[in-house]
N, C-alpha and C. Protein backbone atom coordinates (compact mmCIF):
# COMPACT_ATOMS: atom_id res chain seq x y z
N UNK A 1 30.68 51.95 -0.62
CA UNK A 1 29.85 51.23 0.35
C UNK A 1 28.42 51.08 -0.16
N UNK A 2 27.91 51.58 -0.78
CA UNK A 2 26.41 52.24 -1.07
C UNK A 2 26.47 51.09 -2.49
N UNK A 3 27.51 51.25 -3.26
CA UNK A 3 27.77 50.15 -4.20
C UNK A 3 27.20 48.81 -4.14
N UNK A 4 28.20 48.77 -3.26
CA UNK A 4 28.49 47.29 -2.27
C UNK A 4 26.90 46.61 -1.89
N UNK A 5 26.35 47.93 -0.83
CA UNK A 5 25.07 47.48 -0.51
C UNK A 5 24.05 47.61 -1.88
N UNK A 6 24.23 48.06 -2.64
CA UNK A 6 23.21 47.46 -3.85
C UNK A 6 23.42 46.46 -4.39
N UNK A 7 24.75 45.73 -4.34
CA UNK A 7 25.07 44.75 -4.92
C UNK A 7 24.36 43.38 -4.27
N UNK A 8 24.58 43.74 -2.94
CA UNK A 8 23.98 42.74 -2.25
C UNK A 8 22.48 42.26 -1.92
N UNK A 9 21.58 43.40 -1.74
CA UNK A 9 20.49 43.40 -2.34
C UNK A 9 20.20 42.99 -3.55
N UNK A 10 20.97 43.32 -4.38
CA UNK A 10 20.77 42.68 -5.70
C UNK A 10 20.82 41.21 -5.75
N UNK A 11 21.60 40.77 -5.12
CA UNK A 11 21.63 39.43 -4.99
C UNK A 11 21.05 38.69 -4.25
N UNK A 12 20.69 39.13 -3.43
CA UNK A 12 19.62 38.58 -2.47
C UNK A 12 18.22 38.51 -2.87
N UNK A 13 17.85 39.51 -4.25
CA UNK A 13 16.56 39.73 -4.50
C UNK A 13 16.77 38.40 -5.13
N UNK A 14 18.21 38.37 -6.43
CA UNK A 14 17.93 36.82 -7.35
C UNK A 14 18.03 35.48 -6.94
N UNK A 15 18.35 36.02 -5.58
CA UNK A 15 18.25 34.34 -5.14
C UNK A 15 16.64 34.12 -4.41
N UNK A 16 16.39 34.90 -3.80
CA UNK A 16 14.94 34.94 -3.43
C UNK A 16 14.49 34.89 -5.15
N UNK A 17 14.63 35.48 -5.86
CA UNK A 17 13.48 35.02 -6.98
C UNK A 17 13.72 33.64 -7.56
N UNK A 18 15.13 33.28 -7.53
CA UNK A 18 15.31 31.90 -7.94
C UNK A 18 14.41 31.27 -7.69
N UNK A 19 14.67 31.22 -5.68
CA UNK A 19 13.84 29.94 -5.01
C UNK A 19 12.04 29.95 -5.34
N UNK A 20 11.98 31.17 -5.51
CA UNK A 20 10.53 31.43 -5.58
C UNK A 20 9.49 30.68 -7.40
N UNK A 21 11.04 30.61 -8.40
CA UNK A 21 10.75 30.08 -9.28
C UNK A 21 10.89 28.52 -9.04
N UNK A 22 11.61 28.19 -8.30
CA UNK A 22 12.19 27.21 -8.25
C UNK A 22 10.94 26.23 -7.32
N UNK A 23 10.25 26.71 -6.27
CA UNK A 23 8.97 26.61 -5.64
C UNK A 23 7.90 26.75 -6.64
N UNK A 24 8.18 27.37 -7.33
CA UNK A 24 6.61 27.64 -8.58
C UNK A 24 6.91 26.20 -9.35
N UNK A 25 8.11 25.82 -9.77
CA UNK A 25 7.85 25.21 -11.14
C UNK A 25 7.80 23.34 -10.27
N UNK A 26 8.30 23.41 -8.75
CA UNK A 26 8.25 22.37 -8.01
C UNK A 26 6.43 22.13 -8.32
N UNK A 27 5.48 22.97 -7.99
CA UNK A 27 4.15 22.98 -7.46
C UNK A 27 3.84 22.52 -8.54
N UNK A 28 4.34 23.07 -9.97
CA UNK A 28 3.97 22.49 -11.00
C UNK A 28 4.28 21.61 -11.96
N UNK A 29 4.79 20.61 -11.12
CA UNK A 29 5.62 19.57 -11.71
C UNK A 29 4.58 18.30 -11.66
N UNK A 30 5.28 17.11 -13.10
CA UNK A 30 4.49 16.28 -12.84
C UNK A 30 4.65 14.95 -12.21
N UNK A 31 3.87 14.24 -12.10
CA UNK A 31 3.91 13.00 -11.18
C UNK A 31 5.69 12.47 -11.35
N UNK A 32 5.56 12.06 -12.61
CA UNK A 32 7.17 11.87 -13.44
C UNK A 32 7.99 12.40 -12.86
N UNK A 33 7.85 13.80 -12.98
CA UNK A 33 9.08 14.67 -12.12
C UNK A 33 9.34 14.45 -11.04
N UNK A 34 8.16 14.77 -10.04
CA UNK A 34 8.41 14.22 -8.54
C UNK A 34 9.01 12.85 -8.30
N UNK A 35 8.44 11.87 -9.38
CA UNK A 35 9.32 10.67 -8.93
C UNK A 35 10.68 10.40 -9.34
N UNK A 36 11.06 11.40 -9.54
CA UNK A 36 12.52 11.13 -10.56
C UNK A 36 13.27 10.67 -9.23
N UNK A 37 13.32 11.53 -8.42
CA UNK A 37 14.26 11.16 -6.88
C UNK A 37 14.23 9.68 -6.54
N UNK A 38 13.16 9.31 -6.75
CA UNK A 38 12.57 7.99 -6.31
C UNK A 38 13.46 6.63 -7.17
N UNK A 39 13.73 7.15 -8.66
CA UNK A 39 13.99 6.14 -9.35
C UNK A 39 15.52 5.58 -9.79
N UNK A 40 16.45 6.52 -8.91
CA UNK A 40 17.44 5.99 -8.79
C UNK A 40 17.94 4.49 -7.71
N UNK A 41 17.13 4.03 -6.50
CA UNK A 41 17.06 3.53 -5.77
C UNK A 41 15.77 2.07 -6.38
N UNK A 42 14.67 2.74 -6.99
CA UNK A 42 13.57 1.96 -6.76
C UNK A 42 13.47 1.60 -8.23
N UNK A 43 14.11 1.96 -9.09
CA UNK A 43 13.88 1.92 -11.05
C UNK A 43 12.78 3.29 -10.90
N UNK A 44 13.32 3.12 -12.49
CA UNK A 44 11.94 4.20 -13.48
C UNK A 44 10.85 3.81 -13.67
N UNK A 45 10.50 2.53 -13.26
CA UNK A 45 9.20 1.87 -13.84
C UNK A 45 8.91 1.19 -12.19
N UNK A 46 9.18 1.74 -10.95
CA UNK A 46 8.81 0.95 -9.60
C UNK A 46 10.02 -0.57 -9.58
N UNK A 47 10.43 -0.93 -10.67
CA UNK A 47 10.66 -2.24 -9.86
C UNK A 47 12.31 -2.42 -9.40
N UNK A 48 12.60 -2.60 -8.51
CA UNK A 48 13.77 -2.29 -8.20
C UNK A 48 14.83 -3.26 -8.70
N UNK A 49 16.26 -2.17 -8.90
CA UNK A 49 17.37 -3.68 -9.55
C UNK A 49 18.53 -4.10 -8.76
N UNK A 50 18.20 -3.24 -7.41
CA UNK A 50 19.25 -3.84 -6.15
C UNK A 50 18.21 -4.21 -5.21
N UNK A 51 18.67 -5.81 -4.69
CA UNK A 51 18.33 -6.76 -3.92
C UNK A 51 17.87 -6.06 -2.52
N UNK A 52 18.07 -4.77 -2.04
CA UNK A 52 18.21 -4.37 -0.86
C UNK A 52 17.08 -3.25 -0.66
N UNK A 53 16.81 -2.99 -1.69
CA UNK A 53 15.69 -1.78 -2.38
C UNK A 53 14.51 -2.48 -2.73
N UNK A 54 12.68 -2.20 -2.25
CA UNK A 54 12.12 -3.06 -2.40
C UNK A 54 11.39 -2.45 -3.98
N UNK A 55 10.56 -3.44 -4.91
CA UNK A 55 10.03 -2.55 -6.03
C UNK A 55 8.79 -2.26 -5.29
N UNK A 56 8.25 -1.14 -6.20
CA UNK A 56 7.02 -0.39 -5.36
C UNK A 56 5.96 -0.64 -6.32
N UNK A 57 6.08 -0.91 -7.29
CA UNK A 57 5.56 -0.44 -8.48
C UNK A 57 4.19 -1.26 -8.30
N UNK A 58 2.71 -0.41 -8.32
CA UNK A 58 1.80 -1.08 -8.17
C UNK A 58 0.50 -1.58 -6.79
N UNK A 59 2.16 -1.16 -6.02
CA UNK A 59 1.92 -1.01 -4.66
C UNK A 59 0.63 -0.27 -3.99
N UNK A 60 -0.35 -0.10 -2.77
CA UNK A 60 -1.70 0.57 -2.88
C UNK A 60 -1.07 1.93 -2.62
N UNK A 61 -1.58 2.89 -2.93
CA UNK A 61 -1.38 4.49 -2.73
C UNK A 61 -1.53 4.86 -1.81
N UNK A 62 -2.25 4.17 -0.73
CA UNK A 62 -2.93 4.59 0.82
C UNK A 62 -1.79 4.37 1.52
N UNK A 63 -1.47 3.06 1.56
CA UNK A 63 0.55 2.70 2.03
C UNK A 63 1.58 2.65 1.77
N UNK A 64 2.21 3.33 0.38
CA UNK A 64 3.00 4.21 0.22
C UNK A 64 2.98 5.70 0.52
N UNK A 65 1.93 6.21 0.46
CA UNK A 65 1.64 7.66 1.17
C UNK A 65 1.74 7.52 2.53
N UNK A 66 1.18 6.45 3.27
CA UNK A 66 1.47 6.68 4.76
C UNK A 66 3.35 6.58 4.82
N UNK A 67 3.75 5.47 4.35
CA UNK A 67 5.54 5.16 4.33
C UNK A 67 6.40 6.67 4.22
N UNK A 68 5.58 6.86 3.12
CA UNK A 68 6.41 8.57 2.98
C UNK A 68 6.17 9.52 3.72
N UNK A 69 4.88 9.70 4.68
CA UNK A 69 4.86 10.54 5.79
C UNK A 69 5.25 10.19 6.83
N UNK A 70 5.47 8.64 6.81
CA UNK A 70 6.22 8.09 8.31
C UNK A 70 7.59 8.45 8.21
N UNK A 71 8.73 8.50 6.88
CA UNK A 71 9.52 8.73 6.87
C UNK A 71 10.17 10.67 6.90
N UNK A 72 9.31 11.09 6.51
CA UNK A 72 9.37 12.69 6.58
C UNK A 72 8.93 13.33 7.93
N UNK A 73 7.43 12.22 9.02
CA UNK A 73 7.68 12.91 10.05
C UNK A 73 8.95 12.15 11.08
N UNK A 74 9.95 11.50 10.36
CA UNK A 74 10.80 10.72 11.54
C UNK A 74 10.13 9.32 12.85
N UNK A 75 9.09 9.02 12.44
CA UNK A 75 8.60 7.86 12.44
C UNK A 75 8.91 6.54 12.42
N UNK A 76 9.29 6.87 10.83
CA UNK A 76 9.57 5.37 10.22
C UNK A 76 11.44 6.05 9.60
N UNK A 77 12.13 4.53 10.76
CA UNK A 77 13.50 5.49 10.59
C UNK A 77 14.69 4.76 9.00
N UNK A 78 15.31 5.37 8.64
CA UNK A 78 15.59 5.11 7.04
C UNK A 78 17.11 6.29 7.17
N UNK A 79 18.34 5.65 6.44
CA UNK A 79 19.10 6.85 6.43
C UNK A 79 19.09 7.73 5.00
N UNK A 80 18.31 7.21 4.06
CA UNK A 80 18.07 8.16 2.92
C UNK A 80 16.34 8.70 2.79
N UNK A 81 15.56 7.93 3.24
CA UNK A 81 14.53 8.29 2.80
C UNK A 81 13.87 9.44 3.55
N UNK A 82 14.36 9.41 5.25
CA UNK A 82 14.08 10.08 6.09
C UNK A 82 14.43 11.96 5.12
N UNK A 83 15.58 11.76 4.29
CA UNK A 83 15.85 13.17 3.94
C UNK A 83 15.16 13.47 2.86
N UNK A 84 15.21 12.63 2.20
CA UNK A 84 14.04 12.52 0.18
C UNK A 84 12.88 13.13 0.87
N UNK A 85 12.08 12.14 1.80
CA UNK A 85 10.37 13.09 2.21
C UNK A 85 10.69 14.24 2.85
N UNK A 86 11.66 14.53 3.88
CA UNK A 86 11.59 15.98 4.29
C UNK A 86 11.59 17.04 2.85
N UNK A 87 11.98 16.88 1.88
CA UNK A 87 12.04 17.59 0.45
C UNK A 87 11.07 17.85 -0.35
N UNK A 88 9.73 17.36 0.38
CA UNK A 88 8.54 17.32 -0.18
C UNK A 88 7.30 17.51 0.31
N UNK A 89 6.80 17.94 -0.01
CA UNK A 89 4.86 18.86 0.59
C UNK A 89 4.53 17.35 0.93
N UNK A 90 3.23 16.92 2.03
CA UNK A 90 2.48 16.12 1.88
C UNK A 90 1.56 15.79 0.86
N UNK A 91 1.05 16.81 -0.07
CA UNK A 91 0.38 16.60 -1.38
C UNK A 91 1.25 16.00 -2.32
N UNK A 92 2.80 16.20 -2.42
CA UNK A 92 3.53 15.85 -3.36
C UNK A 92 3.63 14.45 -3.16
N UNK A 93 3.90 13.85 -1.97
CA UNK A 93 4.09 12.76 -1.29
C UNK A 93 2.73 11.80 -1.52
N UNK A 94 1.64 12.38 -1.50
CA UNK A 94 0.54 11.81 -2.18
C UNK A 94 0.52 11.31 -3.56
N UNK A 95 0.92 12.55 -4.07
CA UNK A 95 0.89 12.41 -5.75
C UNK A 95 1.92 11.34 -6.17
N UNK A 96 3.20 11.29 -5.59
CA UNK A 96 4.03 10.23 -5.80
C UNK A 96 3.62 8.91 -5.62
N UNK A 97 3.09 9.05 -4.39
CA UNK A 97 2.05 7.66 -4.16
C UNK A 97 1.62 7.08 -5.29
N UNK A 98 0.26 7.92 -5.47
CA UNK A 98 -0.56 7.24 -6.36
C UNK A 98 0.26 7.56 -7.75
N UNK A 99 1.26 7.92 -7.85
CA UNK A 99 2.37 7.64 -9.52
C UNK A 99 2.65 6.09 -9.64
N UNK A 100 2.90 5.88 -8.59
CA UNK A 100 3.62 4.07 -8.23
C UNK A 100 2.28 3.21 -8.37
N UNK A 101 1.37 3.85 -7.71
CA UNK A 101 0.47 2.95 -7.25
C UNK A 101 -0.11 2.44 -8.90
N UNK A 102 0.08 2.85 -9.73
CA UNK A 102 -0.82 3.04 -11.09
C UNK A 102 0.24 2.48 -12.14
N UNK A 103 1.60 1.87 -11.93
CA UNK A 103 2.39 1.39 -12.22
C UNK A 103 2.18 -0.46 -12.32
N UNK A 104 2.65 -1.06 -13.45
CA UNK A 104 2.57 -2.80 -13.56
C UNK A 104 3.14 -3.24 -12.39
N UNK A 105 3.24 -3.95 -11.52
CA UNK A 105 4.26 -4.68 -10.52
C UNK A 105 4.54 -5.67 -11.64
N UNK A 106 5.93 -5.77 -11.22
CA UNK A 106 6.90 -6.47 -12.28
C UNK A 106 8.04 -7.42 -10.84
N UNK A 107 7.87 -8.68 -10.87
CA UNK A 107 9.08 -9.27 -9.87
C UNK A 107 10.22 -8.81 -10.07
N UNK A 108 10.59 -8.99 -9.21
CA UNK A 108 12.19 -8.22 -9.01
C UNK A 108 12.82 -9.23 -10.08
N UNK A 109 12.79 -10.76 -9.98
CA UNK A 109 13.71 -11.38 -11.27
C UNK A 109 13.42 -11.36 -12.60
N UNK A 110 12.50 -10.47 -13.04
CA UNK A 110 11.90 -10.23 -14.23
C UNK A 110 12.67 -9.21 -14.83
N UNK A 111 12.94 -8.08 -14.11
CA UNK A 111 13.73 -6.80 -14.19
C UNK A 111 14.87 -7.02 -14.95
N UNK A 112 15.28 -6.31 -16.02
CA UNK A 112 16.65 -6.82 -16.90
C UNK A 112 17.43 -6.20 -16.44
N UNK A 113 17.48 -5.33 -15.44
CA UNK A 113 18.29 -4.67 -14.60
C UNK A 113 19.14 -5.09 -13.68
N UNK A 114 18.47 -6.39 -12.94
CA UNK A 114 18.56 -6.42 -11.99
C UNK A 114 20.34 -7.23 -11.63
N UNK A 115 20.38 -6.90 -10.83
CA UNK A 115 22.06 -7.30 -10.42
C UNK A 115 21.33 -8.69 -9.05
N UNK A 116 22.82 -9.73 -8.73
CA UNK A 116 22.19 -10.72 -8.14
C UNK A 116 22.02 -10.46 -6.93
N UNK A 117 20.87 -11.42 -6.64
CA UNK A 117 20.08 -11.49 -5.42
C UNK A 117 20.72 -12.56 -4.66
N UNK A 118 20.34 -12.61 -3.33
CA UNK A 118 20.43 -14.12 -2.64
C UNK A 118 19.55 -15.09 -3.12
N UNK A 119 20.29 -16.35 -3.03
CA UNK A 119 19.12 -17.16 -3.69
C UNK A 119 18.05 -17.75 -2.62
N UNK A 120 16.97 -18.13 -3.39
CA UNK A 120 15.91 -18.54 -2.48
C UNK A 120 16.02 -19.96 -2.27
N UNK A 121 16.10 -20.56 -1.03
CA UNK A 121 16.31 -22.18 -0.57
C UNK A 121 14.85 -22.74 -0.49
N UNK A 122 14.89 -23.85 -1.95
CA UNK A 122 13.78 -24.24 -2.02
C UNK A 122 13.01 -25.19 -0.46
N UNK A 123 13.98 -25.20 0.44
CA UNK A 123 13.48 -26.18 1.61
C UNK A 123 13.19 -25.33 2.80
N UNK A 124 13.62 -24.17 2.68
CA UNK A 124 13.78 -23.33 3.53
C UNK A 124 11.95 -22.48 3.14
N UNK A 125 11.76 -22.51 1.62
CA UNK A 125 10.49 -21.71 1.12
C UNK A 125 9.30 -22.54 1.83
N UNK A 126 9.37 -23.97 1.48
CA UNK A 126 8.58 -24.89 1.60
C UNK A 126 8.33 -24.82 3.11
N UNK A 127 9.46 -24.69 3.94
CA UNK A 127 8.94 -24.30 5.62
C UNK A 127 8.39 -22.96 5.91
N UNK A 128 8.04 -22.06 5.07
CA UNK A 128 7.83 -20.60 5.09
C UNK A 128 6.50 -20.78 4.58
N UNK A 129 6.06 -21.59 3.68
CA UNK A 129 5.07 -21.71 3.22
C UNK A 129 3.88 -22.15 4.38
N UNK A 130 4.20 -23.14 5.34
CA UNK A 130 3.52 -23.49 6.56
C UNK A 130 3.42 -22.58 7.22
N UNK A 131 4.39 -21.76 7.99
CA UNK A 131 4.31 -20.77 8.19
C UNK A 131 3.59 -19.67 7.79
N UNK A 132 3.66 -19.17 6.93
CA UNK A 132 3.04 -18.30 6.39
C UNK A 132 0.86 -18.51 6.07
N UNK A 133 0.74 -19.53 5.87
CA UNK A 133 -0.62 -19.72 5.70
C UNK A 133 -0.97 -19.72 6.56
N UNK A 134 -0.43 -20.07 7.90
CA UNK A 134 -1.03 -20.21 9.66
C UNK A 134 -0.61 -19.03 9.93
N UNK A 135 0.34 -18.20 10.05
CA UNK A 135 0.62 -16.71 10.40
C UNK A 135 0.15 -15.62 9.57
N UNK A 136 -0.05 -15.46 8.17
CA UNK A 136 0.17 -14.16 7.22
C UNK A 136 -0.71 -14.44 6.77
N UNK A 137 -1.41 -15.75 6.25
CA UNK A 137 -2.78 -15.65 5.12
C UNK A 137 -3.58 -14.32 5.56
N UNK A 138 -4.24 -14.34 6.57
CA UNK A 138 -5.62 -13.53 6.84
C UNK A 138 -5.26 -12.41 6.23
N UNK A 139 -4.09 -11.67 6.24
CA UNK A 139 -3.89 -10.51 5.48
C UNK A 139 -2.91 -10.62 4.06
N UNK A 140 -2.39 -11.60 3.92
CA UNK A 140 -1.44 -11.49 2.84
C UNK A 140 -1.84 -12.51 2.28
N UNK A 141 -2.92 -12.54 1.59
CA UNK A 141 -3.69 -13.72 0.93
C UNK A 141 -3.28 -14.07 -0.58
N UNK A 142 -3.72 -15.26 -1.03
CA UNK A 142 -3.33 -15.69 -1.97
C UNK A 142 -1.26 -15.88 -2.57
N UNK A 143 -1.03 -16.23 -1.12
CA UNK A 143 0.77 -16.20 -0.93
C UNK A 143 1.67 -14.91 -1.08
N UNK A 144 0.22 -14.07 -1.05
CA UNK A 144 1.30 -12.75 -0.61
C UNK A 144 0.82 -11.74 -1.86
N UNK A 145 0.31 -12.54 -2.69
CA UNK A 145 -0.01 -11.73 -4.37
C UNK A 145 -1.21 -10.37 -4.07
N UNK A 146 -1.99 -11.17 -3.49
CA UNK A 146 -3.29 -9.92 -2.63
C UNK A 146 -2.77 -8.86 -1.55
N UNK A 147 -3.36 -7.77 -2.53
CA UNK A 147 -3.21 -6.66 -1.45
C UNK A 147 -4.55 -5.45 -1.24
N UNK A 148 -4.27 -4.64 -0.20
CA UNK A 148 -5.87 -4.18 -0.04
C UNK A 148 -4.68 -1.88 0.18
N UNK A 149 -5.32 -1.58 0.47
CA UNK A 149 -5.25 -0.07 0.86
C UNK A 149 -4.24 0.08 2.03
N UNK A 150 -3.56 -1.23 3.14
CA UNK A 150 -3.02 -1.45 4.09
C UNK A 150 -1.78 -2.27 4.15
N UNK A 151 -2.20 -2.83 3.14
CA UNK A 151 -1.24 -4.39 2.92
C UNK A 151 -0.84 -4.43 1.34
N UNK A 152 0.37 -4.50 1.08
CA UNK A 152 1.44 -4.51 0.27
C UNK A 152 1.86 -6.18 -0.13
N UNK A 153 1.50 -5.86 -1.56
CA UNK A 153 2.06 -7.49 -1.97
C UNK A 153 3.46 -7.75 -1.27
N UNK A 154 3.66 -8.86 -0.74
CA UNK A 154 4.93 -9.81 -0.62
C UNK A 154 5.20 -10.72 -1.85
N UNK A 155 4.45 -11.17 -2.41
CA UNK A 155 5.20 -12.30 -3.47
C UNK A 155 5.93 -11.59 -4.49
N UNK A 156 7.06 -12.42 -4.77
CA UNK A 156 7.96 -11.91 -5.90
C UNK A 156 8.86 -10.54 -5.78
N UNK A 157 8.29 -10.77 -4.28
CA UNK A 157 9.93 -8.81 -3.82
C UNK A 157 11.01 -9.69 -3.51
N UNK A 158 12.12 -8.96 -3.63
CA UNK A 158 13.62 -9.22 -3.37
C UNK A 158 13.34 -10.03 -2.04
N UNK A 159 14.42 -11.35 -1.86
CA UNK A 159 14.64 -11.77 -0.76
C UNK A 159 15.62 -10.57 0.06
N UNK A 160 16.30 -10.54 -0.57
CA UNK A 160 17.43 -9.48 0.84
C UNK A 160 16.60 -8.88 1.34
N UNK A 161 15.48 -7.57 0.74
CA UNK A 161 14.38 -7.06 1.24
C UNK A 161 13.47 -7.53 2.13
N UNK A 162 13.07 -8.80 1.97
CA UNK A 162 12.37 -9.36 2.87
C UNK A 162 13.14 -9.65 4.03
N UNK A 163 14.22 -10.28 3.84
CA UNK A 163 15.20 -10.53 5.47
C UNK A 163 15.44 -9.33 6.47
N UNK A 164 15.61 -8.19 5.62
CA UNK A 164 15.94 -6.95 5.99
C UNK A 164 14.65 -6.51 6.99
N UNK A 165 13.25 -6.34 6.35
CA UNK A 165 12.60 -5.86 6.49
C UNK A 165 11.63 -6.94 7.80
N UNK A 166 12.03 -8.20 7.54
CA UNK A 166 11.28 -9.34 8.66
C UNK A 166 12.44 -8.91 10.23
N UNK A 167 13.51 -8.44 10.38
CA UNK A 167 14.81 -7.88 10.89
C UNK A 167 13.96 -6.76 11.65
N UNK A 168 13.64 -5.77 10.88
CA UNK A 168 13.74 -4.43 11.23
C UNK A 168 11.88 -4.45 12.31
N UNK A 169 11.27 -5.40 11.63
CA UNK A 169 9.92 -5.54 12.70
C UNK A 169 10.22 -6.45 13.92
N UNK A 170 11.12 -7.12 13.74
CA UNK A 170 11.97 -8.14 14.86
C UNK A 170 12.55 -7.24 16.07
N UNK A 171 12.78 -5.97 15.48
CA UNK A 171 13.87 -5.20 16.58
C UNK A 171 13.01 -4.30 17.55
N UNK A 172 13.26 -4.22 18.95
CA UNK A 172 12.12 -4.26 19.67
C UNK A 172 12.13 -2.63 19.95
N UNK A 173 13.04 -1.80 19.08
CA UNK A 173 12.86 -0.35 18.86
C UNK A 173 11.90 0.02 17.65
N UNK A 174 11.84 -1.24 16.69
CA UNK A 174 10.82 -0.74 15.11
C UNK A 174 9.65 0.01 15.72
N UNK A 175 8.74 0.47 16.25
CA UNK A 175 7.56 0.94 16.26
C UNK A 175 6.92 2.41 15.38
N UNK A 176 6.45 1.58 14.17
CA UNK A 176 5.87 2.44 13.30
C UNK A 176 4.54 1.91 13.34
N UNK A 177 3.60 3.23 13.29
CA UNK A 177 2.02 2.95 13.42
C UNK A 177 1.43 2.10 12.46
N UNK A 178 1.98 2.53 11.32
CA UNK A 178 1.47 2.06 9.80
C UNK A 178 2.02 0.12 9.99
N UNK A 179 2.61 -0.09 10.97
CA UNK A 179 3.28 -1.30 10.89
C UNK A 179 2.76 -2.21 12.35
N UNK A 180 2.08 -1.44 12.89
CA UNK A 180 1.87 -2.00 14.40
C UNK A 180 0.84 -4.02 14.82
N UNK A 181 0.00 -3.78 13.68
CA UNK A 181 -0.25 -5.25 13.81
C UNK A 181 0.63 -6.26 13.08
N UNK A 182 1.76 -5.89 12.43
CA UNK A 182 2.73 -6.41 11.68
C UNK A 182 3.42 -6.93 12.46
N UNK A 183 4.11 -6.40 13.38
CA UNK A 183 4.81 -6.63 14.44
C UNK A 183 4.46 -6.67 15.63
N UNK A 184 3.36 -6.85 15.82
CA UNK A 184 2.50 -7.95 16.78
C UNK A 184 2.80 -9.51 16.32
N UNK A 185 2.85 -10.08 15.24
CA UNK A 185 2.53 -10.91 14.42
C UNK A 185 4.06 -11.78 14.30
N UNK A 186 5.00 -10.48 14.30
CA UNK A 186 6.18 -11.46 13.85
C UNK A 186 6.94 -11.44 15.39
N UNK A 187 6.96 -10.88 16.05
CA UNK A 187 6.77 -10.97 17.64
C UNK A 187 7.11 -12.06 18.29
N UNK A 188 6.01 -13.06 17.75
CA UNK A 188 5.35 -14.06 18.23
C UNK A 188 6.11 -15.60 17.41
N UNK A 189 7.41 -15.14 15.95
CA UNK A 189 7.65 -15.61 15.23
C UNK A 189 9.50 -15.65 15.62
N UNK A 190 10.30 -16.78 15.56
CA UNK A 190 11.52 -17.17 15.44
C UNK A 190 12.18 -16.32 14.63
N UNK A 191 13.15 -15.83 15.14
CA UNK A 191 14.66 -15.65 13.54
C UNK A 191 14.18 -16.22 12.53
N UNK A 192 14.48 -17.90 12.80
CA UNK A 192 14.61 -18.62 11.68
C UNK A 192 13.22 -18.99 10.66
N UNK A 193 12.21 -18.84 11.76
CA UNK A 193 10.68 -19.01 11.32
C UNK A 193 10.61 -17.74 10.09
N UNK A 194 11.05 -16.49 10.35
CA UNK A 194 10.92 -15.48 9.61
C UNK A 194 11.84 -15.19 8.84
N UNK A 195 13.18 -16.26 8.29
CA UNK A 195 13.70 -16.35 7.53
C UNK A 195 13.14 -17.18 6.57
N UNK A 196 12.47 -18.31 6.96
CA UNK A 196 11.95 -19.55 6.19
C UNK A 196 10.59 -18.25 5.34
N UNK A 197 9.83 -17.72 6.07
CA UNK A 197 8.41 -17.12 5.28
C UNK A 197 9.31 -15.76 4.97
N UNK A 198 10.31 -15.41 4.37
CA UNK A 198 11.14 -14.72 3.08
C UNK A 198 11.35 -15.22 2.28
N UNK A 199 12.17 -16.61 2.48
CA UNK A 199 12.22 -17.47 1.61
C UNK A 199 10.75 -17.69 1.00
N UNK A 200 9.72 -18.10 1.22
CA UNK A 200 8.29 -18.36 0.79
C UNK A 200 8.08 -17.32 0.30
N UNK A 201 7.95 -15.84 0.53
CA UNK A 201 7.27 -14.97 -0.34
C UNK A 201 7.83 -14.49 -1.49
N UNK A 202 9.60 -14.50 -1.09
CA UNK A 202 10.41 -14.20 -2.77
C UNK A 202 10.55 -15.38 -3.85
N UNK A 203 9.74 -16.64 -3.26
CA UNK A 203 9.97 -17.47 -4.24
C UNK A 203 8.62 -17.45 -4.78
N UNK A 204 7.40 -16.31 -4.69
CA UNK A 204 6.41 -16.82 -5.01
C UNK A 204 6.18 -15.79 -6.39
N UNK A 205 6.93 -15.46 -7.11
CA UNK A 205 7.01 -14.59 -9.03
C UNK A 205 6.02 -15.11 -9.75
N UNK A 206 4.97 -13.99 -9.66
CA UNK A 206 3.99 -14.51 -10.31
C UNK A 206 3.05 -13.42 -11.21
């Protein structure tokens, strides 16, 4: 018995020391490392090679750090990402940030990776384009290419992404803070109006 119970202690000490190494060498890991999780979904280099996955790469650090704390405090709802940020400190979640943020943005059809997309309807862009300069300029300026600490390029991301994501501010449960004048905005905007300005921003690779 006395065996037994040393054995188990024993084992309990190496798994407590595991985790405790395993926590040390996390703290001291680098940007790279932390993003490794990230780059099965998003690429190794931010830009993503499935249509459904947006690229990040380049993206501002202020709003990918908020995305990843919206998704870790259950906020901003996601069925994988919600579990990736619970796996991570808020400093780490920072640091990942600004890993991406310091990255080329590369269009999604540039990517030699990339597997096919939906295609973009040049008549459908051209009505998105009206749209979009009367609805989105003031913040998504220069067709989406300009971005600030709040606002995230649109030109040249995946269309599926954009349908997905014009969808998910459409649905009158979305309410994420980081997103709240966003969806004020599209609110006020058609299905089809906010299919046409997807079409407009994935056709704008630049």
């Amino acid at each position: 018995m006395q065996k037994k119970k040393s054995t188990t202690l024993l084992t309990s000490a190496l798994l407590a020391g595991g985790l405790l190494l395993a926590g040390s060498a996390m703290a001291g890991a680098s940007p790279e490392m932390l993003s490794n999780t990230c780059a099965g979904c998003h690429g190794p280099d931010g830009v993503s090679a499935g249509p459904s996955m947006p690229s990040i790469a380049g993206m501002p650090a202020k709003h990918l750090e908020g995305m990843l704390k919206e998704f870790k405090d259950g906020s901003r709802h996601s069925t994988i990402m919600v579990r990736v940020a619970k796996g991570y400190s808020d400093e780490e979640l920072k640091t990942i940030a600004e890993f991406y943020s310091k990255l080329k943005w590369g269009d999604a059809k540039t990517n030699p990776n990339m597997v096919e997309d939906t295609k973009v309807d040049p008549a459908l862009a051209k009505k998105g384009k009206a749209i979009a300069d009367k609805q989105c300029e003031k913040c998504h300026e220069e067709g989406g290419v300009k971005q600030d600490e709040s606002t995230p390029r649109m030109a040249g991301q995946w269309l599926d992404y954009l349908l997905i994501k014009m969808a998910d501010l459409k649905d009158p449960n979305f309410k994420v803070p980081q997103e709240k004048k966003m969806k004020e905005k599209v609110d006020k905007l058609s299905v089809d109006e906010l299919k046409a300005t997807a079409h407009f921003y994935a056709s704008q690779a630049k």
